[in-house]
PDB file of N, CA and C in Angstrom:
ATOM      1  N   UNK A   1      -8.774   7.257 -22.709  1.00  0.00           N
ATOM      2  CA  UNK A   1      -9.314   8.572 -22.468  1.00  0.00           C
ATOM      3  C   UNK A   1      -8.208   9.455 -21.902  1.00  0.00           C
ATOM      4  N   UNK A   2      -8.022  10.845 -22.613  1.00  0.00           N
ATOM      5  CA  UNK A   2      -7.217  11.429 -21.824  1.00  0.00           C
ATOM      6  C   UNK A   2      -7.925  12.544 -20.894  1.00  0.00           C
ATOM      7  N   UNK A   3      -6.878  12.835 -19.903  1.00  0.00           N
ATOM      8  CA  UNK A   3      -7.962  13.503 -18.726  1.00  0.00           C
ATOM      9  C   UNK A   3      -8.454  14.923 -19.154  1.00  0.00           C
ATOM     10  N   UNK A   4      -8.181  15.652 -20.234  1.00  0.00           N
ATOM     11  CA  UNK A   4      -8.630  16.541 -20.984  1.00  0.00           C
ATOM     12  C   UNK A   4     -10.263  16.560 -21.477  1.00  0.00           C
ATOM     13  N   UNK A   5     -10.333  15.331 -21.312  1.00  0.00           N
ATOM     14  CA  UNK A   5     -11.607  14.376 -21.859  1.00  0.00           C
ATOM     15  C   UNK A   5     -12.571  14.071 -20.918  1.00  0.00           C
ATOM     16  N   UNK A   6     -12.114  14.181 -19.814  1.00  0.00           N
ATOM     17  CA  UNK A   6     -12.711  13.832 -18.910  1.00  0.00           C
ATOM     18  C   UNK A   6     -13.317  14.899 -18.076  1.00  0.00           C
ATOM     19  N   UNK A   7     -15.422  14.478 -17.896  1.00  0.00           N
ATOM     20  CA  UNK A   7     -15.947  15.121 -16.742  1.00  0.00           C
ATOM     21  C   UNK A   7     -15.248  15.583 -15.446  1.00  0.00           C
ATOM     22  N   UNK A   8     -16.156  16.745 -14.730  1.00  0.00           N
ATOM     23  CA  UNK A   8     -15.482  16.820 -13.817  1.00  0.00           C
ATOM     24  C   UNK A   8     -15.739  15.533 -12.596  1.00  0.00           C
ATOM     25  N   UNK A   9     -16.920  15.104 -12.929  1.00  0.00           N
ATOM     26  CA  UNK A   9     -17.360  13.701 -12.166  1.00  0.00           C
ATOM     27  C   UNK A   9     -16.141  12.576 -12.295  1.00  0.00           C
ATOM     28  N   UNK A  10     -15.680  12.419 -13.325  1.00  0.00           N
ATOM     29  CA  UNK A  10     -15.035  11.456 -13.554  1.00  0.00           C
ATOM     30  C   UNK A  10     -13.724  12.081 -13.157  1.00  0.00           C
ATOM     31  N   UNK A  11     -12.969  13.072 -13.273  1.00  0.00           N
ATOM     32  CA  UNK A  11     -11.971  13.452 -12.499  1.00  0.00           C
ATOM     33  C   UNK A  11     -11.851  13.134 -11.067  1.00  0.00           C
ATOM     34  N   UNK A  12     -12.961  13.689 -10.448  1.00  0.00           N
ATOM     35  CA  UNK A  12     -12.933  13.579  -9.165  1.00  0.00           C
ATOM     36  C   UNK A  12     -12.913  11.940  -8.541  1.00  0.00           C
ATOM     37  N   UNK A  13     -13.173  11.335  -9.229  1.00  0.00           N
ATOM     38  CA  UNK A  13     -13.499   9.631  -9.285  1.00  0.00           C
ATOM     39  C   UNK A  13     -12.154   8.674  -9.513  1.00  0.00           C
ATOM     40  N   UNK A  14     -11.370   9.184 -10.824  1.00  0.00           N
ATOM     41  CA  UNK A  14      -9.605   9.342 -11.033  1.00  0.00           C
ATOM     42  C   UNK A  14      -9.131   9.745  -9.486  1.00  0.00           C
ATOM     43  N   UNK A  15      -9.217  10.600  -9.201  1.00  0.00           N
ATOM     44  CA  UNK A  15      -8.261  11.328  -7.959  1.00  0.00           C
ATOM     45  C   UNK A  15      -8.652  10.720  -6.645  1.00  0.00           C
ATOM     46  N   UNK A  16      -9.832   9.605  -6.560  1.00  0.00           N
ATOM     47  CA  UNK A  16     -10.304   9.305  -5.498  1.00  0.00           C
ATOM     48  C   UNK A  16      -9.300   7.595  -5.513  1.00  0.00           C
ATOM     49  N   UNK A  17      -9.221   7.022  -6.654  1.00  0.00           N
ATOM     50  CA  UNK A  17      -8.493   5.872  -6.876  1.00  0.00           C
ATOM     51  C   UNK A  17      -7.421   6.093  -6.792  1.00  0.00           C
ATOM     52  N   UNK A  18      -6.168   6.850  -6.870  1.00  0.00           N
ATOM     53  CA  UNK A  18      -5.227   7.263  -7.522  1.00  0.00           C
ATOM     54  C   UNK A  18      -4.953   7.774  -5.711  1.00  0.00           C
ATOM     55  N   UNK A  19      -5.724   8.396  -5.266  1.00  0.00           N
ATOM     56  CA  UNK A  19      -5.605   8.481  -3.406  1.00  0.00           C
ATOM     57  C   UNK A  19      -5.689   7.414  -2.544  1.00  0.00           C
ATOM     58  N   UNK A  20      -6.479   6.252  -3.322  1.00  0.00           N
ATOM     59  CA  UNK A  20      -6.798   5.171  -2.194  1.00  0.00           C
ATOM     60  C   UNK A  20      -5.597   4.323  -2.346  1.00  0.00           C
ATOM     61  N   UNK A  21      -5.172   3.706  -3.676  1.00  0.00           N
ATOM     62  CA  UNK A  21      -3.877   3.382  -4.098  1.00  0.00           C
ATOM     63  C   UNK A  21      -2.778   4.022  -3.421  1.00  0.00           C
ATOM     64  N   UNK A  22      -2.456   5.296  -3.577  1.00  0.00           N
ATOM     65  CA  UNK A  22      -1.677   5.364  -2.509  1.00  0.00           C
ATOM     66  C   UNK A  22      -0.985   5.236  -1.100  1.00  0.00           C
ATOM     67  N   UNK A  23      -2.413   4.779  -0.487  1.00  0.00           N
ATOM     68  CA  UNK A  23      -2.933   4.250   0.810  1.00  0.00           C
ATOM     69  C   UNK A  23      -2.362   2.607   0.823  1.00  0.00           C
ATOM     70  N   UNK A  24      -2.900   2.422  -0.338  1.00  0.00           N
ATOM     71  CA  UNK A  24      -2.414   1.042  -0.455  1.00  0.00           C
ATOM     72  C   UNK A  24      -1.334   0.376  -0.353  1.00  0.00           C
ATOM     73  N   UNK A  25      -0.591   0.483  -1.187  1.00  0.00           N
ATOM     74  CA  UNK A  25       1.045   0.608  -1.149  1.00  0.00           C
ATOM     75  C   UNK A  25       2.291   1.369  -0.397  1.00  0.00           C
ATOM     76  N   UNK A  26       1.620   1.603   0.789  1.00  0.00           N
ATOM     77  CA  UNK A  26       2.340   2.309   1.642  1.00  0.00           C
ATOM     78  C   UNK A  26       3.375   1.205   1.998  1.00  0.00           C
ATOM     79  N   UNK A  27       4.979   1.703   2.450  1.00  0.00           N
ATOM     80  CA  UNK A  27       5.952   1.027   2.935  1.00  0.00           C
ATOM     81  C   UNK A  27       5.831  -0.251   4.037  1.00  0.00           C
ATOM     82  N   UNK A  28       5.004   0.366   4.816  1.00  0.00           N
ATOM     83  CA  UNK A  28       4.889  -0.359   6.268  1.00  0.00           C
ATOM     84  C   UNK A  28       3.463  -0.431   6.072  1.00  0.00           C
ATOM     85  N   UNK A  29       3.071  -1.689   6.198  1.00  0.00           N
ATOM     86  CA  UNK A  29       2.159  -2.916   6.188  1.00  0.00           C
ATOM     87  C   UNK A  29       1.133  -2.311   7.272  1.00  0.00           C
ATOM     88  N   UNK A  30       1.956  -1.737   8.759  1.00  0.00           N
ATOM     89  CA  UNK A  30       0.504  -0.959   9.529  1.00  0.00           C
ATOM     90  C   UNK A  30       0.299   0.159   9.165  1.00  0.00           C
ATOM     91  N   UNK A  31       0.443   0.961   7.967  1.00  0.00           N
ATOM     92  CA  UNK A  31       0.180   2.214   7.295  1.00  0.00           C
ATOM     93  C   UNK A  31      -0.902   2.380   6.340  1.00  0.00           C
ATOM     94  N   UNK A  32      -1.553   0.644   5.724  1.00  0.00           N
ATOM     95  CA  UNK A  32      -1.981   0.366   4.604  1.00  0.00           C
ATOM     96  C   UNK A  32      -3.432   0.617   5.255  1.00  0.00           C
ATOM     97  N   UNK A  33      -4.514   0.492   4.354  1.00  0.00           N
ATOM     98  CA  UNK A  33      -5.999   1.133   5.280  1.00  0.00           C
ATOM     99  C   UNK A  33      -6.080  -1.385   5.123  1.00  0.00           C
ATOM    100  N   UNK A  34      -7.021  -1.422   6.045  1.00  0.00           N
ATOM    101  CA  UNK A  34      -7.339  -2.765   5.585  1.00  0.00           C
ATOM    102  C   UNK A  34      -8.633  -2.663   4.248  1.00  0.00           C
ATOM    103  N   UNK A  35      -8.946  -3.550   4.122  1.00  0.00           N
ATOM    104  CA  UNK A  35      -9.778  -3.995   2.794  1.00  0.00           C
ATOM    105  C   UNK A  35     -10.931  -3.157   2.867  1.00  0.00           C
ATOM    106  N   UNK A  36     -11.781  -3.046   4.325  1.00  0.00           N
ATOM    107  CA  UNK A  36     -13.229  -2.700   4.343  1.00  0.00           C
ATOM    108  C   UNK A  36     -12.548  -1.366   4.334  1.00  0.00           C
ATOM    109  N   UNK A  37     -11.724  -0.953   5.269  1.00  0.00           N
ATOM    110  CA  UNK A  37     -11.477   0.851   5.261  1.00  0.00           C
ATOM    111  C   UNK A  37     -10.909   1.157   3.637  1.00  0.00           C
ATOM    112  N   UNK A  38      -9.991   0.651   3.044  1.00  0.00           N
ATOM    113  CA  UNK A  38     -10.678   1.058   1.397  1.00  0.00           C
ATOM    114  C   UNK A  38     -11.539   0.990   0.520  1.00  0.00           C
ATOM    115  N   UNK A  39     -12.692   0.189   1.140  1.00  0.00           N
ATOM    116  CA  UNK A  39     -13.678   0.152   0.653  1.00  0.00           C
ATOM    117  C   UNK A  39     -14.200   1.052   0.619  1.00  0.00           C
ATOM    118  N   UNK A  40     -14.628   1.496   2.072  1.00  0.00           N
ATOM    119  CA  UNK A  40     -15.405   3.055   2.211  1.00  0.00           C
ATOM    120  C   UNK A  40     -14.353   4.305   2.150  1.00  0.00           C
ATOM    121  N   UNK A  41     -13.616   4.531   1.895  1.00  0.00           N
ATOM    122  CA  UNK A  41     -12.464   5.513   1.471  1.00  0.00           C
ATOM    123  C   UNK A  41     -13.002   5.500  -0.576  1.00  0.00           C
ATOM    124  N   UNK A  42     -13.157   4.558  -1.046  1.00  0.00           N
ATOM    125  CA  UNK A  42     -13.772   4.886  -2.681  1.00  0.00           C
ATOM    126  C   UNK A  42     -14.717   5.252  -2.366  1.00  0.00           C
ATOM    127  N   UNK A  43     -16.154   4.825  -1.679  1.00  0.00           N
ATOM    128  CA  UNK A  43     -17.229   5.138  -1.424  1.00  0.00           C
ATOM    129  C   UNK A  43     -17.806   6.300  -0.708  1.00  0.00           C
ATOM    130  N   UNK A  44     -16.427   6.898  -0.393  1.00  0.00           N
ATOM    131  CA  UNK A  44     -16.847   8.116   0.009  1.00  0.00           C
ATOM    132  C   UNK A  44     -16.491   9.493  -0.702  1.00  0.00           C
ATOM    133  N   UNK A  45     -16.209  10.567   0.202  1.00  0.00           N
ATOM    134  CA  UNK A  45     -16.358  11.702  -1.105  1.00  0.00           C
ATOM    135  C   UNK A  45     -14.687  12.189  -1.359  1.00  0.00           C
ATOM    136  N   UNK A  46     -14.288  12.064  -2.719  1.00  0.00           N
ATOM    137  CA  UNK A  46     -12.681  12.705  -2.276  1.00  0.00           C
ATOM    138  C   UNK A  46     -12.189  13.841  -1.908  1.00  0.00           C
ATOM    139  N   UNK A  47     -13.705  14.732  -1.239  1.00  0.00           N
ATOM    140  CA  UNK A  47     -12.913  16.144  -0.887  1.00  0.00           C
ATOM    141  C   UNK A  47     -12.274  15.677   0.570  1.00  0.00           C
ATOM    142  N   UNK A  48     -12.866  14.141   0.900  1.00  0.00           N
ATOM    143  CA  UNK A  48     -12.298  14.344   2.789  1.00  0.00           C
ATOM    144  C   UNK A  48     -11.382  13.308   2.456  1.00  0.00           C
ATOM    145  N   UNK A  49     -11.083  12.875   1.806  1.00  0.00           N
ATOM    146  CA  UNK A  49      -9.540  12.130   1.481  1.00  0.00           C
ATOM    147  C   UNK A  49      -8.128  12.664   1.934  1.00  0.00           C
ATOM    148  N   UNK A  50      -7.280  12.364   2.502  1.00  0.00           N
ATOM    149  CA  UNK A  50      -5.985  12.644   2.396  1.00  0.00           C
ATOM    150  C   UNK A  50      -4.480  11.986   2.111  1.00  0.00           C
ATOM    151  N   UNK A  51      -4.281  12.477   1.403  1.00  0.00           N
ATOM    152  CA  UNK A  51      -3.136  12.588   0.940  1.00  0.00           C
ATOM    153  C   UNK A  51      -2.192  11.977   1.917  1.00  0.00           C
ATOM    154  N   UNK A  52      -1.982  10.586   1.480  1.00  0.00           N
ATOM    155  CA  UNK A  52      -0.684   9.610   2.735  1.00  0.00           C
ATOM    156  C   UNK A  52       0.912  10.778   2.634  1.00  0.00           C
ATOM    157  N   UNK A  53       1.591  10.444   3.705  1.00  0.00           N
ATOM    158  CA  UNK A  53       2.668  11.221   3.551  1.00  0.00           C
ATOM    159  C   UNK A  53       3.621  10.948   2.770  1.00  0.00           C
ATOM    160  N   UNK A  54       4.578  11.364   2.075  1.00  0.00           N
ATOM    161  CA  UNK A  54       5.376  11.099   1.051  1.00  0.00           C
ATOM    162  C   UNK A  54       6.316   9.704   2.179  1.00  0.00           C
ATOM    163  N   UNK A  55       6.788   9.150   0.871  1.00  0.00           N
ATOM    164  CA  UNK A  55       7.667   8.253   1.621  1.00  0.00           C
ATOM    165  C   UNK A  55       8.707   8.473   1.761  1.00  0.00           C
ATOM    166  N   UNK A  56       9.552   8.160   2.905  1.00  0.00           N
ATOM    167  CA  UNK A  56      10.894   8.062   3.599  1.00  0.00           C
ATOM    168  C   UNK A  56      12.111   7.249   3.401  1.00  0.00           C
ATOM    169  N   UNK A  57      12.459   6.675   1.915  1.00  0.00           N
ATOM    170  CA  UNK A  57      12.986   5.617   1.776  1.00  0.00           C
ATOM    171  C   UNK A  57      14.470   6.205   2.786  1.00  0.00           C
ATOM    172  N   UNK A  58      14.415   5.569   3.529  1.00  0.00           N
ATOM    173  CA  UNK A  58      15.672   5.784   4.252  1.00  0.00           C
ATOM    174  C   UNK A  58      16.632   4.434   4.706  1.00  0.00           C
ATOM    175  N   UNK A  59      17.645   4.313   4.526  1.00  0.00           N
ATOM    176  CA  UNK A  59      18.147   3.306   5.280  1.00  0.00           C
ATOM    177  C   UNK A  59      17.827   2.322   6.619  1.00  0.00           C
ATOM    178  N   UNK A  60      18.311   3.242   7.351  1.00  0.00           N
ATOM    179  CA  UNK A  60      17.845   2.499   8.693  1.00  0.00           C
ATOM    180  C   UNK A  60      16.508   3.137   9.114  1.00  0.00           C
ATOM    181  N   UNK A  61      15.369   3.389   8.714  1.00  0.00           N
ATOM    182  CA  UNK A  61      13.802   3.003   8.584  1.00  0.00           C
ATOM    183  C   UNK A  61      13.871   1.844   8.351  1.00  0.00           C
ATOM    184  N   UNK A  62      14.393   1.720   7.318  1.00  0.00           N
ATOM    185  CA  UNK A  62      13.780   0.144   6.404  1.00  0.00           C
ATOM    186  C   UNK A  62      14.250  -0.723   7.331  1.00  0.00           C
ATOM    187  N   UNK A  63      15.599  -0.810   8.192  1.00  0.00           N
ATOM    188  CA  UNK A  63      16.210  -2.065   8.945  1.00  0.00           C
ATOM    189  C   UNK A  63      15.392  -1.947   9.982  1.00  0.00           C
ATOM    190  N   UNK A  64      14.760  -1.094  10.692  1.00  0.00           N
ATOM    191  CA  UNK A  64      14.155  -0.820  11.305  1.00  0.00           C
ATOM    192  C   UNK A  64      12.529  -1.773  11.600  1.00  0.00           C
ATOM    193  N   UNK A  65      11.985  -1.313  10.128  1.00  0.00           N
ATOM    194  CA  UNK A  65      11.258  -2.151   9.701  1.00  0.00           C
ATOM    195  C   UNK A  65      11.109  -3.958   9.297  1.00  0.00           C
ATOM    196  N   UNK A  66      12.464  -3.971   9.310  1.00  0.00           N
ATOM    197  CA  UNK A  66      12.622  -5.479   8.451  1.00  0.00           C
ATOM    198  C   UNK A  66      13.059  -6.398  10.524  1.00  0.00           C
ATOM    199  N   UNK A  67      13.687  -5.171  11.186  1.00  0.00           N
ATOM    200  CA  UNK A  67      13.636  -6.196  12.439  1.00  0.00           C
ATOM    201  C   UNK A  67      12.725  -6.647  13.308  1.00  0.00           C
ATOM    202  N   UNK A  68      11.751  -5.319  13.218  1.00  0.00           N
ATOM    203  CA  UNK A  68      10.396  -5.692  13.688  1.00  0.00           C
ATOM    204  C   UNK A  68       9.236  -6.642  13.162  1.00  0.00           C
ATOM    205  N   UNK A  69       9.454  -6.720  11.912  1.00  0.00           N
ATOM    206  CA  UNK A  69       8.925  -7.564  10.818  1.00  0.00           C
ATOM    207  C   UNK A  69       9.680  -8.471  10.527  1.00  0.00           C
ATOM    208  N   UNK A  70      10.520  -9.579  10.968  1.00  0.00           N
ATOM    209  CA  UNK A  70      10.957 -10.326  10.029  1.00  0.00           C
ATOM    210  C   UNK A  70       9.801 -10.966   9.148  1.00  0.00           C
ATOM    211  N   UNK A  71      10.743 -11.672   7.743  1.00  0.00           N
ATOM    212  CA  UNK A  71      10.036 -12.541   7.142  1.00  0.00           C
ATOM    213  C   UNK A  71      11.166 -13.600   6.985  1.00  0.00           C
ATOM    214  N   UNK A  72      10.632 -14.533   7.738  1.00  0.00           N
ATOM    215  CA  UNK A  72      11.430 -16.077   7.979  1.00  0.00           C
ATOM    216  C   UNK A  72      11.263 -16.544   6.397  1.00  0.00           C
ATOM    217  N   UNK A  73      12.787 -17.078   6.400  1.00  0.00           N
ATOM    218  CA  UNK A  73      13.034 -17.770   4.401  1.00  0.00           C
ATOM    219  C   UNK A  73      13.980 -18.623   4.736  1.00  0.00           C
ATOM    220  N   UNK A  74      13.114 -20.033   5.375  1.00  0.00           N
ATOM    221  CA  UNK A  74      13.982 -21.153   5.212  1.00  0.00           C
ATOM    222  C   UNK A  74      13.820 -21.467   4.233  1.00  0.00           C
ATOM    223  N   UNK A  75      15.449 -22.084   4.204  1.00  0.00           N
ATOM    224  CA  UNK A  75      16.115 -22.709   2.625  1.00  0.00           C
ATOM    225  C   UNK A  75      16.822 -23.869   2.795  1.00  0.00           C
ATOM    226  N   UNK A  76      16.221 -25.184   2.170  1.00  0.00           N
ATOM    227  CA  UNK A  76      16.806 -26.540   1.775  1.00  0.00           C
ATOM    228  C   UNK A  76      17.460 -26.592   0.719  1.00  0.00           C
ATOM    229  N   UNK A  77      18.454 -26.973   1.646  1.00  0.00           N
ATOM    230  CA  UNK A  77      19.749 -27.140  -0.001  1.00  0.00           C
ATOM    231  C   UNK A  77      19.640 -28.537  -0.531  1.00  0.00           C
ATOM    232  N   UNK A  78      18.633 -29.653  -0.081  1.00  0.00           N
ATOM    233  CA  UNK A  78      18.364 -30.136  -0.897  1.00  0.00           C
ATOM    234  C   UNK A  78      17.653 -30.362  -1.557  1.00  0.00           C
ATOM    235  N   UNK A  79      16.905 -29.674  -2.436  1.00  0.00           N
ATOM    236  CA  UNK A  79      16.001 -29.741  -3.238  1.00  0.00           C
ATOM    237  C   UNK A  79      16.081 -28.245  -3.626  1.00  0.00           C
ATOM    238  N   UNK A  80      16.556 -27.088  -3.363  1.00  0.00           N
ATOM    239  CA  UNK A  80      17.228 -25.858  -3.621  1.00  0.00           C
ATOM    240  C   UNK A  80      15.437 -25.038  -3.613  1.00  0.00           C
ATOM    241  N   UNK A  81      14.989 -25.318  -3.247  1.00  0.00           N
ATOM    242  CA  UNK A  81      13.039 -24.329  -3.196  1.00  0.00           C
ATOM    243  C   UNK A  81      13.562 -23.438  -1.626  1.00  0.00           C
ATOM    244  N   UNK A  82      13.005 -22.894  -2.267  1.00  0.00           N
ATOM    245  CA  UNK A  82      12.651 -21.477  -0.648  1.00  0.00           C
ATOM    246  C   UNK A  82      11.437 -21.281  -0.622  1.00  0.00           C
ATOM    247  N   UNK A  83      11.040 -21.475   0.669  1.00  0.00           N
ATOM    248  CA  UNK A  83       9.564 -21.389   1.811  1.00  0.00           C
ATOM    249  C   UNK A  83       9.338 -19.809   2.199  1.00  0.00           C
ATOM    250  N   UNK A  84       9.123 -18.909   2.301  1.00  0.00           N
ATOM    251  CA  UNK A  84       8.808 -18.075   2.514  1.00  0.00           C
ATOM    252  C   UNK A  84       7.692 -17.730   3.371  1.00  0.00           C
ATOM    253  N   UNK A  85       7.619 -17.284   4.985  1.00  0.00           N
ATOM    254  CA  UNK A  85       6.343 -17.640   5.735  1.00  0.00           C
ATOM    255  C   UNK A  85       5.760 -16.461   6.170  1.00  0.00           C
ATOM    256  N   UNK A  86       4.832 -15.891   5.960  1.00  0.00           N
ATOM    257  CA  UNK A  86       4.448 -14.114   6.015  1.00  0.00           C
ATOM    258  C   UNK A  86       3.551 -14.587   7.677  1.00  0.00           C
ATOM    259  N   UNK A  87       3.723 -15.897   7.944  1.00  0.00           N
ATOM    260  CA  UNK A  87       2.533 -15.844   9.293  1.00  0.00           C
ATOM    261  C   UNK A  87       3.231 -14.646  10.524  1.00  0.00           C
ATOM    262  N   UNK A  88       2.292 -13.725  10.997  1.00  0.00           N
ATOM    263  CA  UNK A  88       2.203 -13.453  11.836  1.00  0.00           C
ATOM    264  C   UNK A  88       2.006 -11.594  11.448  1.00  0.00           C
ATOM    265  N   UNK A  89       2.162 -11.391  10.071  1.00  0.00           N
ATOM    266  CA  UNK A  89       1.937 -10.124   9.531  1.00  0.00           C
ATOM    267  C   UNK A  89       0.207  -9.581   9.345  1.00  0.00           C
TER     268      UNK A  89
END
């Protein structure tokens, strides 16, 4: 379907996903809504939605981010597999 095609119901329904997604994939992990708060963010109306802030890819943000966050990646060189441990995120 192209959006030419599309109700204004169904527009507004596009722009409500397409907002929550954005939410989603935010840089920093405490920026993201959790599961139930995107739940009711679709379920609600997209005129009270907003618009996450553009992102900052910046250098030292990101180191910033990665020191406060590590993600521990022990590596056995014998058997050459990497563990990867997200506990504590």
């Amino acid at each position: 379907m192209e959006m030419r095609d599309a109700s204004e119901e169904e527009k507004k329904y596009i722009r409500k996903i397409i907002i929550v997604a954005l939410w989603c994939v935010q840089m920093k992990p405490t920026n993201r809504p959790s599961m139930s708060k995107a739940l009711e963010m679709l379920e609600g109306k997209v005129e009270i939605l907003q618009m996450p802030s553009k992102p900052r890819q910046n250098f030292k943000d990101s180191m910033e981010d990665r020191m406060e966050n590590p993600i521990e990646t022990p590596f056995s060189s014998s058997n050459g597999t990497m563990t990867i441990s997200l506990e504590g995120r």
